[in-house]
N, C-alpha and C. Protein backbone atom coordinates (compact mmCIF):
# COMPACT_ATOMS: atom_id res chain seq x y z
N UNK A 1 86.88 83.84 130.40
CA UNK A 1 86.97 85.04 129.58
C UNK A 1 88.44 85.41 129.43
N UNK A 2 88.99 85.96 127.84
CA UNK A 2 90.03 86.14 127.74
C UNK A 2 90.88 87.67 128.84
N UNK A 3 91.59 87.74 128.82
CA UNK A 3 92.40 88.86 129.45
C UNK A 3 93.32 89.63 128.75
N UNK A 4 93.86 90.70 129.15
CA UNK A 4 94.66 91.57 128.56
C UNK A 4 96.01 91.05 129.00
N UNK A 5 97.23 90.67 128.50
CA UNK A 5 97.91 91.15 129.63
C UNK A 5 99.26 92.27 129.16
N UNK A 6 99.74 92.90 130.13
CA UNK A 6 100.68 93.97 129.86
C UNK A 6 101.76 93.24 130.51
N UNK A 7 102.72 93.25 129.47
CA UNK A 7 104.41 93.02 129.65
C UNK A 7 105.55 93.59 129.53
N UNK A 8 106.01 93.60 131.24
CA UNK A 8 107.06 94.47 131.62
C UNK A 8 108.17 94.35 130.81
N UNK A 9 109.23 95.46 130.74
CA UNK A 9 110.58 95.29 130.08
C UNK A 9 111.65 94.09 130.67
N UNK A 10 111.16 94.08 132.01
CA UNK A 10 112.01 92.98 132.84
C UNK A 10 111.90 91.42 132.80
N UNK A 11 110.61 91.26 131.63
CA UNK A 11 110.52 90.57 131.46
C UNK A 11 111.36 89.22 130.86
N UNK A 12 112.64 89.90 129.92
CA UNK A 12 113.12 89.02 129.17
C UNK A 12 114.67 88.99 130.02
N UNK A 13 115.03 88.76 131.67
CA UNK A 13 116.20 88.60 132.35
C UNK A 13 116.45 87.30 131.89
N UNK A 14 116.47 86.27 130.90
CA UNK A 14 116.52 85.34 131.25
C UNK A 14 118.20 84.64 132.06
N UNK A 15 118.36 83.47 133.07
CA UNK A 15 119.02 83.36 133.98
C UNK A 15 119.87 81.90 133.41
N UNK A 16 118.56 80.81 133.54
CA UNK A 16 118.74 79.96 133.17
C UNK A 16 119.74 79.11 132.17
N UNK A 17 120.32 78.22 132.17
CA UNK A 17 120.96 77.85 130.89
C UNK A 17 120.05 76.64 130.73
N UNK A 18 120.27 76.24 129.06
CA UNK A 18 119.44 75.05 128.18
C UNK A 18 119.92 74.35 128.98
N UNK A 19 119.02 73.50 129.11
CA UNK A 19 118.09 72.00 129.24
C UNK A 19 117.50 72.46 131.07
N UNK A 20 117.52 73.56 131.64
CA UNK A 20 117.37 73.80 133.04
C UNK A 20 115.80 74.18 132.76
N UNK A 21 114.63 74.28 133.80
CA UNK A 21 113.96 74.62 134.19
C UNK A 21 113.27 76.24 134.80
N UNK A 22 112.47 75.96 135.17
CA UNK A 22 112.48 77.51 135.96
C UNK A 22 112.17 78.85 135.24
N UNK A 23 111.99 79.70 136.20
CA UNK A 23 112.09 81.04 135.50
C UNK A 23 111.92 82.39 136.60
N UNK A 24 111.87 83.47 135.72
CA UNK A 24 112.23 84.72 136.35
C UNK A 24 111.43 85.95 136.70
N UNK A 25 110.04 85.36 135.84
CA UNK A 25 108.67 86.46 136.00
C UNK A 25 107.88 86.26 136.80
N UNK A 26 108.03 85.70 137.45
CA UNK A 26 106.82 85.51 138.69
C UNK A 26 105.86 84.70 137.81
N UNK A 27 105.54 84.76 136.72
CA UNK A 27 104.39 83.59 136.34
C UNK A 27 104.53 82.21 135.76
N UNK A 28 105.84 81.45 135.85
CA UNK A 28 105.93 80.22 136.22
C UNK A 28 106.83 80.00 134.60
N UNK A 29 106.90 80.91 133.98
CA UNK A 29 106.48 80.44 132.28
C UNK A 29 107.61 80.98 131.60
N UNK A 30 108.35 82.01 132.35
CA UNK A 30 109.67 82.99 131.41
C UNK A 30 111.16 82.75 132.11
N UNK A 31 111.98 82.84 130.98
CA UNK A 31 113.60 83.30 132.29
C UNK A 31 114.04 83.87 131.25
N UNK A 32 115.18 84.62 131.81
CA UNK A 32 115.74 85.66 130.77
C UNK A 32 117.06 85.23 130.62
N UNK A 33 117.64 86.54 130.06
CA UNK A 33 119.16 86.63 129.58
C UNK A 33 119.38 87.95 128.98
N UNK A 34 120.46 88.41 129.35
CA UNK A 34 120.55 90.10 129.09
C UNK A 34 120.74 90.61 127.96
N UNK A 35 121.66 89.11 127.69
CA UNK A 35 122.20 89.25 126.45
C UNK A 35 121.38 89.54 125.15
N UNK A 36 120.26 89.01 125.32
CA UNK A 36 119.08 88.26 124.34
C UNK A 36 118.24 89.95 124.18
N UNK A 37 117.86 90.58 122.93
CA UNK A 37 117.11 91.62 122.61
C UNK A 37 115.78 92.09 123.77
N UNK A 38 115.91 93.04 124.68
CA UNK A 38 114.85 93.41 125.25
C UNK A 38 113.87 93.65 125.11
N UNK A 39 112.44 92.88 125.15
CA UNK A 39 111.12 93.29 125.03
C UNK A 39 110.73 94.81 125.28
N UNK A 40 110.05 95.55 124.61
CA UNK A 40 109.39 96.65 124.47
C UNK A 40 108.51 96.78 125.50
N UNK A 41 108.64 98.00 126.46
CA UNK A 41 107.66 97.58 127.71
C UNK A 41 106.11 98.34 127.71
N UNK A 42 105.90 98.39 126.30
CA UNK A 42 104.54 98.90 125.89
C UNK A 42 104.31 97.97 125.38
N UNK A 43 104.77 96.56 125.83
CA UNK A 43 103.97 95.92 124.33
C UNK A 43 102.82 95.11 125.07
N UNK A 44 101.55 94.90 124.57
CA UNK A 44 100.46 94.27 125.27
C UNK A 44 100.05 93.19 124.60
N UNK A 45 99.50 91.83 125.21
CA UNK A 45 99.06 90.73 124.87
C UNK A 45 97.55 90.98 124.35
N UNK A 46 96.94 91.40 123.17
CA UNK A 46 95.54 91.54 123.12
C UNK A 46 94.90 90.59 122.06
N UNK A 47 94.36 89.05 122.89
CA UNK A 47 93.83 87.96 122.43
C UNK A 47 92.48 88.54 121.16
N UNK A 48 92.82 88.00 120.14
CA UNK A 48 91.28 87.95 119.07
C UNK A 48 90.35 87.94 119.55
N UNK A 49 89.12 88.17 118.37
CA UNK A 49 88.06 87.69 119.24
C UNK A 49 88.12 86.30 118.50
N UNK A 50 88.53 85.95 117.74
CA UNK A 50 88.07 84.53 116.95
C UNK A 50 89.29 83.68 117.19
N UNK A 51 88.77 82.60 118.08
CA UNK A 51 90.03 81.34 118.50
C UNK A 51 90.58 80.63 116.98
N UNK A 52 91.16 79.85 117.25
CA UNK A 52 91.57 78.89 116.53
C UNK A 52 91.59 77.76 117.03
N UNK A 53 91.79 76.64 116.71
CA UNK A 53 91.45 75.21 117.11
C UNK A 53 92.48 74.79 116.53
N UNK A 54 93.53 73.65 116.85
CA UNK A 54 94.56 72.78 115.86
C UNK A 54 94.32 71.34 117.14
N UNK A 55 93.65 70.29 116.42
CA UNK A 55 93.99 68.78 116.87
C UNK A 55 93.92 69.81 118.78
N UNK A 56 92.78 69.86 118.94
CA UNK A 56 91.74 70.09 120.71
C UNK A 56 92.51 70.86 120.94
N UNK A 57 93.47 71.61 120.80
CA UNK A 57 94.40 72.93 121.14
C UNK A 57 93.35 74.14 120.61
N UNK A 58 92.88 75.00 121.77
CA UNK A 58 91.98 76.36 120.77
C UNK A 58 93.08 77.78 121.52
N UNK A 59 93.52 78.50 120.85
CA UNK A 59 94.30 79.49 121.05
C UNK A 59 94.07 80.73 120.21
N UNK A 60 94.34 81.71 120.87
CA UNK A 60 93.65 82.99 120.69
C UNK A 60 94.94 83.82 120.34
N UNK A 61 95.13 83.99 119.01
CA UNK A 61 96.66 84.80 118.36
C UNK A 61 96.24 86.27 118.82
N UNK A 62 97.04 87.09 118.81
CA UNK A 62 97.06 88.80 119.00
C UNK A 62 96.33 89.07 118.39
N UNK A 63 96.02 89.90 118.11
CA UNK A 63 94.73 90.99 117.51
C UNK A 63 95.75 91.75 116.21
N UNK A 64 96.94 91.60 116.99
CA UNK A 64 98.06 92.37 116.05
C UNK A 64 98.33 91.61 114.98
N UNK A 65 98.36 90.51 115.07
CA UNK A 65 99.49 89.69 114.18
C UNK A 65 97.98 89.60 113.12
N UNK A 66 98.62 89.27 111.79
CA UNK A 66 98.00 89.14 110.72
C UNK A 66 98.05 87.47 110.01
N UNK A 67 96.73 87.24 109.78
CA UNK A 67 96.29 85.89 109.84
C UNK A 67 96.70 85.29 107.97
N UNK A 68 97.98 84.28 108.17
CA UNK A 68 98.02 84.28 106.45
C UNK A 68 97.82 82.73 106.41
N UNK A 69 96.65 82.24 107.26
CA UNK A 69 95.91 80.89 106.74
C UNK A 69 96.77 79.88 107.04
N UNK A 70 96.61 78.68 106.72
CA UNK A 70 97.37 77.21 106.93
C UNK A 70 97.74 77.08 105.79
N UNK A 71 99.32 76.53 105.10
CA UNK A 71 100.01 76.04 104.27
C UNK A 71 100.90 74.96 104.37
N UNK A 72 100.37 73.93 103.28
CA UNK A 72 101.42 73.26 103.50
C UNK A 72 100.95 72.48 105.13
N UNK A 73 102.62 72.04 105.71
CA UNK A 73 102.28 71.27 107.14
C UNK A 73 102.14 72.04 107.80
N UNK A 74 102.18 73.39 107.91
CA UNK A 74 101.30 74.53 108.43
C UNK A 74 99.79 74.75 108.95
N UNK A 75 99.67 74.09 110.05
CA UNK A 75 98.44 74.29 110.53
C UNK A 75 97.54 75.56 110.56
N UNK A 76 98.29 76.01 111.11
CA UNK A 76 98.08 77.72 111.06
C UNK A 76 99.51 78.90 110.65
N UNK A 77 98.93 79.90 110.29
CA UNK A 77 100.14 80.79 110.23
C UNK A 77 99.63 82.28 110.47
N UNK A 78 100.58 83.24 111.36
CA UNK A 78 100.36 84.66 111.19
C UNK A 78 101.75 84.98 111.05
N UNK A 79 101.62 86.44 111.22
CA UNK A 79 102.55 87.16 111.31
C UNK A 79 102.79 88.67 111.88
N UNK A 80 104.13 89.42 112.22
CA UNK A 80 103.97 90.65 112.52
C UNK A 80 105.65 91.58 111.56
N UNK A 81 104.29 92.27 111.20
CA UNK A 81 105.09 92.93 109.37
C UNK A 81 106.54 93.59 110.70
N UNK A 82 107.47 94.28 109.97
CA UNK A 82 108.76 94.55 110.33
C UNK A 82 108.17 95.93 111.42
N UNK A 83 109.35 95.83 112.43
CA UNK A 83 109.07 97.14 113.62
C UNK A 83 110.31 97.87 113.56
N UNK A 84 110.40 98.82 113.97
CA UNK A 84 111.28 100.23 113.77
C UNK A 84 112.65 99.78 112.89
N UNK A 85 112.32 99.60 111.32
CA UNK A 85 113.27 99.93 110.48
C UNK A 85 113.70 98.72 110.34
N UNK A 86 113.49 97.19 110.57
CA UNK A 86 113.73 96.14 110.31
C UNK A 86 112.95 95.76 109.03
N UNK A 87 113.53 94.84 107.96
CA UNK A 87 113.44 94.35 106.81
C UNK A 87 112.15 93.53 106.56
N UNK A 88 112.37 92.37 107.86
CA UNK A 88 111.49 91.30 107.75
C UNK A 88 110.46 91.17 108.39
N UNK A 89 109.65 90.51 108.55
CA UNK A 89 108.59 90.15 108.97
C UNK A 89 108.81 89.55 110.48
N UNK A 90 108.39 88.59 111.47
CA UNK A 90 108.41 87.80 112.69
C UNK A 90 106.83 86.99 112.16
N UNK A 91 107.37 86.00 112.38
CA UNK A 91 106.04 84.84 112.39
C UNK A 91 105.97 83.93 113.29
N UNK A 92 104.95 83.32 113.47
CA UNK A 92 104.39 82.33 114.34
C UNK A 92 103.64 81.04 113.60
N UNK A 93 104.52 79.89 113.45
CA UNK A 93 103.86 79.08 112.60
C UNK A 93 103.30 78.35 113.64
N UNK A 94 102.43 77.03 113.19
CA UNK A 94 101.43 76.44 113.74
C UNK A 94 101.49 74.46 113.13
N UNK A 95 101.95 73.94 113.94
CA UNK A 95 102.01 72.50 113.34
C UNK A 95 101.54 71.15 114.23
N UNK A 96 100.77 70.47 113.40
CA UNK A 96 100.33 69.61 113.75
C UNK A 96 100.69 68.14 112.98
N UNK A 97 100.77 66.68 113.26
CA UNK A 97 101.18 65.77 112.52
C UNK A 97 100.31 64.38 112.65
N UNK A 98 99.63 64.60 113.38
CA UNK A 98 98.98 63.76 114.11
C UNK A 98 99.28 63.01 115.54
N UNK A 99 98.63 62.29 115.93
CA UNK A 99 99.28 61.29 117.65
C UNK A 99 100.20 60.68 117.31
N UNK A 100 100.96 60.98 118.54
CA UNK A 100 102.50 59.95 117.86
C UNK A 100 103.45 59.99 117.01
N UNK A 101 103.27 61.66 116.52
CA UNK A 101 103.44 61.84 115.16
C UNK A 101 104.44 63.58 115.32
N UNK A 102 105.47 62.97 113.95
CA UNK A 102 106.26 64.59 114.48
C UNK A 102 107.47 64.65 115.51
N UNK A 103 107.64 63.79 115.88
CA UNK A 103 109.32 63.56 116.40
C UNK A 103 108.63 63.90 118.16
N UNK A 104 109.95 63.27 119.05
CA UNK A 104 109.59 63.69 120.78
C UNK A 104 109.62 65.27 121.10
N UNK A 105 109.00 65.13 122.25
CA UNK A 105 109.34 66.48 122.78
C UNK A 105 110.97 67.23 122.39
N UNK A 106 111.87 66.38 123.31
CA UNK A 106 113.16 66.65 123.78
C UNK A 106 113.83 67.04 121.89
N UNK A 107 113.61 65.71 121.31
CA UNK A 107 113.97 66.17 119.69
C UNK A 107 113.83 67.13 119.24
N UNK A 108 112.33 67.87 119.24
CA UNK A 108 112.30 68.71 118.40
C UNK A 108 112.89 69.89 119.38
N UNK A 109 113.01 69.86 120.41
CA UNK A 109 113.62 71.52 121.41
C UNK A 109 114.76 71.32 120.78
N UNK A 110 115.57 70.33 120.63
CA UNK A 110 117.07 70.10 120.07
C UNK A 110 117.58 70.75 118.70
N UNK A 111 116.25 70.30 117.74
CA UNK A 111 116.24 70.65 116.77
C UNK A 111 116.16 72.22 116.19
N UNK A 112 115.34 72.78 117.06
CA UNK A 112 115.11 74.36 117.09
C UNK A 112 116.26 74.99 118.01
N UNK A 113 116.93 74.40 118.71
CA UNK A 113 118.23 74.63 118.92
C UNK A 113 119.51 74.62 117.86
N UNK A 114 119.05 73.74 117.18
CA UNK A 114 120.41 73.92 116.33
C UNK A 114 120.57 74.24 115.27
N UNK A 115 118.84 75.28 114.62
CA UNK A 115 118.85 75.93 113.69
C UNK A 115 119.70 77.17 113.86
N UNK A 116 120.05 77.53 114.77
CA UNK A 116 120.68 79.08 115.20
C UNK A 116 121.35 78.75 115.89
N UNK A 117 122.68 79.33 115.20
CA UNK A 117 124.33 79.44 115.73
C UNK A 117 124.24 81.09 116.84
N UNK A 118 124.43 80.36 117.62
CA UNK A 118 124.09 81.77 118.92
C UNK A 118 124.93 82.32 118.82
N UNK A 119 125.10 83.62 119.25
CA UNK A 119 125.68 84.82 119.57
C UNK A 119 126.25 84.60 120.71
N UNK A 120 127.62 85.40 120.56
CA UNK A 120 128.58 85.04 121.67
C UNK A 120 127.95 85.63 122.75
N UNK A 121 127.85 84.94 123.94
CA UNK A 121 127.22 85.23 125.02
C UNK A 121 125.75 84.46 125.14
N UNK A 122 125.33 84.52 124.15
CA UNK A 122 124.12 83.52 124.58
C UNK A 122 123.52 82.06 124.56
N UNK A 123 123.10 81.74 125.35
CA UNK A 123 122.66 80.26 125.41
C UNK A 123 121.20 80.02 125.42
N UNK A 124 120.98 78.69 124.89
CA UNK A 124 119.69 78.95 124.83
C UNK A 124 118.89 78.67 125.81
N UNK A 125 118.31 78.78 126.38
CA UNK A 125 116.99 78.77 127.22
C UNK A 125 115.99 77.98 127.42
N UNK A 126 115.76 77.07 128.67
CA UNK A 126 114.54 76.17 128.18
C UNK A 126 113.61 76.48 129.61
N UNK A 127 112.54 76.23 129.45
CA UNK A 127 111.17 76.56 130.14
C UNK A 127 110.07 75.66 130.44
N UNK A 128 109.15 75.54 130.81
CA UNK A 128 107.79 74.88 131.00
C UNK A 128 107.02 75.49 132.01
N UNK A 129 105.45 75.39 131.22
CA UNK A 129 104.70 75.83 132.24
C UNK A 129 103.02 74.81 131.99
N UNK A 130 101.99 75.06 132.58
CA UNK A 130 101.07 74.53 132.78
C UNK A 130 100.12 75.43 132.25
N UNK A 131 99.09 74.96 131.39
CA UNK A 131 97.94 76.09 130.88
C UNK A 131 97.21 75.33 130.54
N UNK A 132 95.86 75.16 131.68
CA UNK A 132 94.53 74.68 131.29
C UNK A 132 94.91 73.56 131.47
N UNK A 133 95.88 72.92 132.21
CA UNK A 133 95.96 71.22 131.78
C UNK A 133 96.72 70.49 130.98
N UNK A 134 97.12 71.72 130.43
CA UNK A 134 98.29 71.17 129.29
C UNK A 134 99.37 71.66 129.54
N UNK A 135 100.35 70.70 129.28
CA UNK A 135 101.83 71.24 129.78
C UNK A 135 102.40 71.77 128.45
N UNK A 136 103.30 72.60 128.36
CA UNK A 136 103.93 73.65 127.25
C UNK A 136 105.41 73.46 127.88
N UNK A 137 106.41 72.70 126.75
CA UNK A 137 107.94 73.54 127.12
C UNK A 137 108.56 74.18 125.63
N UNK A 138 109.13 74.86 126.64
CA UNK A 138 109.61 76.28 125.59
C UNK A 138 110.57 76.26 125.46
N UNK A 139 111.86 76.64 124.48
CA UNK A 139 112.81 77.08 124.48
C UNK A 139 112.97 78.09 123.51
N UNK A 140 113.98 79.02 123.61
CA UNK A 140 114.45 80.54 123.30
C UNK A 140 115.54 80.56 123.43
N UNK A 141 116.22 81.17 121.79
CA UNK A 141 117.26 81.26 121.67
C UNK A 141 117.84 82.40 120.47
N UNK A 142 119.06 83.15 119.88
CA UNK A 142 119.10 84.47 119.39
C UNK A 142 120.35 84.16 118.65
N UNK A 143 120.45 84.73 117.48
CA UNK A 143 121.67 84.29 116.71
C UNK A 143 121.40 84.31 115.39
N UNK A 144 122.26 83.55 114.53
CA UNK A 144 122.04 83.25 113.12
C UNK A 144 121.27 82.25 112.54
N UNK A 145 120.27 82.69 112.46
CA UNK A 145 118.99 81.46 111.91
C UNK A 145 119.15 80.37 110.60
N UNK A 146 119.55 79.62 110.79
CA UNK A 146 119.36 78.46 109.41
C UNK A 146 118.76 77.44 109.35
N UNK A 147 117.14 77.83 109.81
CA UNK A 147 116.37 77.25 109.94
C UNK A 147 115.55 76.63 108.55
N UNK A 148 115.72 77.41 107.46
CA UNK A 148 115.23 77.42 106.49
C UNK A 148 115.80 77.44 105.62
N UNK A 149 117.56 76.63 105.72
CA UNK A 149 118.32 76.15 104.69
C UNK A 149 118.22 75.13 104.33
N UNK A 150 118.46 74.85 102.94
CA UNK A 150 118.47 73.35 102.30
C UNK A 150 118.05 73.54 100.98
N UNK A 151 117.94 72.47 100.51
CA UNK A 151 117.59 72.13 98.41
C UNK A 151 116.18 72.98 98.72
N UNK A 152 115.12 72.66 99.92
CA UNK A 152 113.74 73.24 99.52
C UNK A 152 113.28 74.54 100.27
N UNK A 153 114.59 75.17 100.40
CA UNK A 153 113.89 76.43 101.35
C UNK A 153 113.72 77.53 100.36
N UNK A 154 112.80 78.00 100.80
CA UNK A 154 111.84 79.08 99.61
C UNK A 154 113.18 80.26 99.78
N UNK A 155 113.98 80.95 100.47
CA UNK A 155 114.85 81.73 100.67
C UNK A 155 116.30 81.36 99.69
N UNK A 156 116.27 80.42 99.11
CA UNK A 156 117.60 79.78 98.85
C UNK A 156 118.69 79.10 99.29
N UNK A 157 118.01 79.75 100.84
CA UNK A 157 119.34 78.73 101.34
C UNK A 157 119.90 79.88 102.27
N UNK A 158 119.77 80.83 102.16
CA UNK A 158 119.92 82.20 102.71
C UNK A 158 119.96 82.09 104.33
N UNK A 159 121.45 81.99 105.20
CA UNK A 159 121.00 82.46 106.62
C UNK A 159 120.77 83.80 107.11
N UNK A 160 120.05 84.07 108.65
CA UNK A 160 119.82 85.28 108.59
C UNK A 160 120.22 85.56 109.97
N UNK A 161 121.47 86.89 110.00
CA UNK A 161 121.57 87.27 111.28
C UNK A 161 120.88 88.12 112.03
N UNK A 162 121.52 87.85 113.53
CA UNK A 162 120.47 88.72 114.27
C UNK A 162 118.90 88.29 114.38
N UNK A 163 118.45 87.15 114.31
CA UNK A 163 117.15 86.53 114.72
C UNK A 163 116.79 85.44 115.72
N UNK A 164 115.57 85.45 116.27
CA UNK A 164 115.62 85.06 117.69
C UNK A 164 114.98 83.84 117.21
N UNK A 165 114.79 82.80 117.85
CA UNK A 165 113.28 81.51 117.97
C UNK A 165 113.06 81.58 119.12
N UNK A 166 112.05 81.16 119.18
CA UNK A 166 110.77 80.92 120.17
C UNK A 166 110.07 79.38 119.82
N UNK A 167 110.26 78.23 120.81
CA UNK A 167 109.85 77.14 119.81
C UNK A 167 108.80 76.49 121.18
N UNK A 168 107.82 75.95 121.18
CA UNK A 168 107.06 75.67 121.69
C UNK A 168 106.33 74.41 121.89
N UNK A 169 106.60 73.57 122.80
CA UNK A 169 105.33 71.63 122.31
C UNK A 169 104.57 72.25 123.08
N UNK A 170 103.21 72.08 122.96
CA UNK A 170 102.08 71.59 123.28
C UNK A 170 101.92 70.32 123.90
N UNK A 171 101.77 69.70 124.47
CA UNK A 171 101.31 68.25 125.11
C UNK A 171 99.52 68.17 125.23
N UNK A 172 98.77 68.18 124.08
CA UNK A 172 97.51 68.13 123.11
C UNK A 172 97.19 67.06 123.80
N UNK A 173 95.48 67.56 123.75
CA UNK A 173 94.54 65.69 123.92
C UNK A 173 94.51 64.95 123.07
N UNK A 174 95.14 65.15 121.70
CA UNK A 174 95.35 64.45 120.39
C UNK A 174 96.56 64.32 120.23
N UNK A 175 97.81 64.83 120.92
CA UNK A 175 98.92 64.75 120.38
C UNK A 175 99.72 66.37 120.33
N UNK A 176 101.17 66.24 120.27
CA UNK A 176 101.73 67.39 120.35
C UNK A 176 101.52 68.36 119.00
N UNK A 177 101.35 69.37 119.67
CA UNK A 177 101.41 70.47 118.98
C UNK A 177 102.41 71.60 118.88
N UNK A 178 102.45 72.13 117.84
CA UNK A 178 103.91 72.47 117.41
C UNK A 178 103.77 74.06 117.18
N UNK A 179 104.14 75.26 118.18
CA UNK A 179 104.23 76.44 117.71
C UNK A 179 105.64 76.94 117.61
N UNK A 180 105.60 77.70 116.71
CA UNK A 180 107.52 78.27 116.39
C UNK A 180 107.31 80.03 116.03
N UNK A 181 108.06 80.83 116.66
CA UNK A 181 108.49 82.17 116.39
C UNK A 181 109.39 81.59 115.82
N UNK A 182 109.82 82.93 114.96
CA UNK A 182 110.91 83.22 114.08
C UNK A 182 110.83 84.76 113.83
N UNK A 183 111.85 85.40 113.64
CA UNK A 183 112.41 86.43 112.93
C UNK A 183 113.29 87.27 113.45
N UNK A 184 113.55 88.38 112.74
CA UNK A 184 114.46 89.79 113.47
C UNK A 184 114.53 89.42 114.73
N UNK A 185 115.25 89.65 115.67
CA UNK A 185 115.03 90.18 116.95
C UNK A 185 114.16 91.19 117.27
N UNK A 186 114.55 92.04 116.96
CA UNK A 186 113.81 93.76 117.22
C UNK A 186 111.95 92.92 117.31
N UNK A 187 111.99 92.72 115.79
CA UNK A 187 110.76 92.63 115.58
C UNK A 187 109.82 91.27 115.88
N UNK A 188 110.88 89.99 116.39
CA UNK A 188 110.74 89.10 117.15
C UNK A 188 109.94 89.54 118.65
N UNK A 189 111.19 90.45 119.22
CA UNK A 189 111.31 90.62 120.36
C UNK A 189 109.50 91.36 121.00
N UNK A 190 109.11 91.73 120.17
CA UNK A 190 107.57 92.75 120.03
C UNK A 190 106.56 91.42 119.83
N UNK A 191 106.92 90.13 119.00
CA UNK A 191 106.13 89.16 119.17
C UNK A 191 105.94 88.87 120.22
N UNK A 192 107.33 88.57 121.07
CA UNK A 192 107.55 87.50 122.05
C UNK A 192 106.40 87.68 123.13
N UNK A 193 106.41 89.04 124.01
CA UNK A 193 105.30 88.48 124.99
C UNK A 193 104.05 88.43 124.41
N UNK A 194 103.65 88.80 123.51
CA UNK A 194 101.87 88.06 123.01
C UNK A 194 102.16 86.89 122.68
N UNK A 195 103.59 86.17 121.82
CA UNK A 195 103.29 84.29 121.43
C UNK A 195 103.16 83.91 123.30
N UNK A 196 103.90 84.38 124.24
CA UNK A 196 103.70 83.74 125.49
C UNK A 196 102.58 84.09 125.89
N UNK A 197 101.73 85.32 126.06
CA UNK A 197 100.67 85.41 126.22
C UNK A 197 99.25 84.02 125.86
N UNK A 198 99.49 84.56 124.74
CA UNK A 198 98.76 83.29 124.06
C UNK A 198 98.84 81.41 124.54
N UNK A 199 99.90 81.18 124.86
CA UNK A 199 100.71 79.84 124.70
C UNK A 199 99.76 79.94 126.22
N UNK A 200 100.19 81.36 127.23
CA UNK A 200 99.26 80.81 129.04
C UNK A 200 98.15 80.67 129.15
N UNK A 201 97.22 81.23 127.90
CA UNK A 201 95.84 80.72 127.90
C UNK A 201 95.38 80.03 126.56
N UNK A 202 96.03 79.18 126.48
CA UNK A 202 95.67 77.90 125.24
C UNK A 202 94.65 77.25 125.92
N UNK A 203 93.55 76.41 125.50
CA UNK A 203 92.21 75.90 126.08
C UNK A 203 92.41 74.07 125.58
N UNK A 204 91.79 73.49 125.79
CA UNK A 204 91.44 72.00 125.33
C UNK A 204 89.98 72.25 124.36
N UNK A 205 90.12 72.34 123.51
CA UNK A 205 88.70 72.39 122.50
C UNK A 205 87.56 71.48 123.21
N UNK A 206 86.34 72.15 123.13
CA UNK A 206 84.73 71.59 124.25
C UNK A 206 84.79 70.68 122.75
N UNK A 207 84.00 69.31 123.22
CA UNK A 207 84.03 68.12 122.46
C UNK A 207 82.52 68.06 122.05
């Protein structure tokens, strides 16, 4: 049965520097950095009632975030509209490519690393934890996003300061699975503990 969970402000100390291990919350799965936008300490993890499934991955998005379907190589997609006076949106995309398929682990953390030119003082962050059997590594990082530059980015080409990632493998009974935050900080930062929420109780889909 799913759970609630409530996440402290202290949550986001992260310590660590990229490519290190470890973490700082007592639940195997976070490390901080001071530098990096502080989580909201009202903010609560409250799982759907309706899972989702991507390639035997079943995961249960917030109740908050708003469901805008699969597009494209978009397995899944939500989102969470802008928080106190921010412009943009924060999303959580969802990707799948098949077995074998979709670049290595280590690649793609690299890659979501070097969409965002960090902010002086920060580094990015890397993580892993265990859920249900499946291993998850994470990395987190805050800065100028140009994740979504090039000839085909729907934005123009447009970078954006002041936004965090959150990038996520899956290690799937079919193959890796691919979750990514993006947006504002502020309004990132209000995602962040429900995408981790979610990510500690991901399931293996019943066959």
């Amino acid at each position: 049965m799913m759970k609630t969970f409530s996440v402290m402000a202290v949550v986001l100390a992260f310590f660590v520097a990229f490519g290190c291990g470890g973490n700082g919350d007592g639940n195997g799965d976070v490390q901080t950095d001071n530098q990096m936008a502080e989580v909201p300490s009202d903010i609560v993890y409250t799982p759907a009632v309706e899972p989702v499934t991507v390639a035997g991955v079943t995961f249960y998005p917030d109740s908050a975030w708003i469901n805008a379907g699969p597009s494209g190589m978009r397995q899944a997609d939500f989102y969470l509209p802008p928080q106190e006076g921010q412009e943009d949106s924060a999303s959580v995309a969802v990707y799948y490519f098949g077995p074998n398929q979709g670049g290595g682990i280590e690649a793609n953390l690299e890659r979501w690393v070097s969409q965002v030119r960090p902010d002086d003082g920060i580094e990015p962050v890397r993580s892993e934890m265990e859920a249900n059997g499946m291993t998850v590594h994470i990395v987190e990082t805050e800065g100028t996003y140009t994740g979504d530059m090039g000839p085909m980015a729907q934005n123009g080409g447009q970078a954006h300061e002041n936004y965090r990632l959150i990038g996520a493998v899956v290690e799937g009974p079919q193959g890796n699975v691919f979750f990514k935050l993006t947006g504002p900080s502020w309004t990132a930062a209000h995602m962040a503990p429900q995408f981790k929420g979610m990510l500690r109780n991901i399931e293996q889909a019943s066959m």
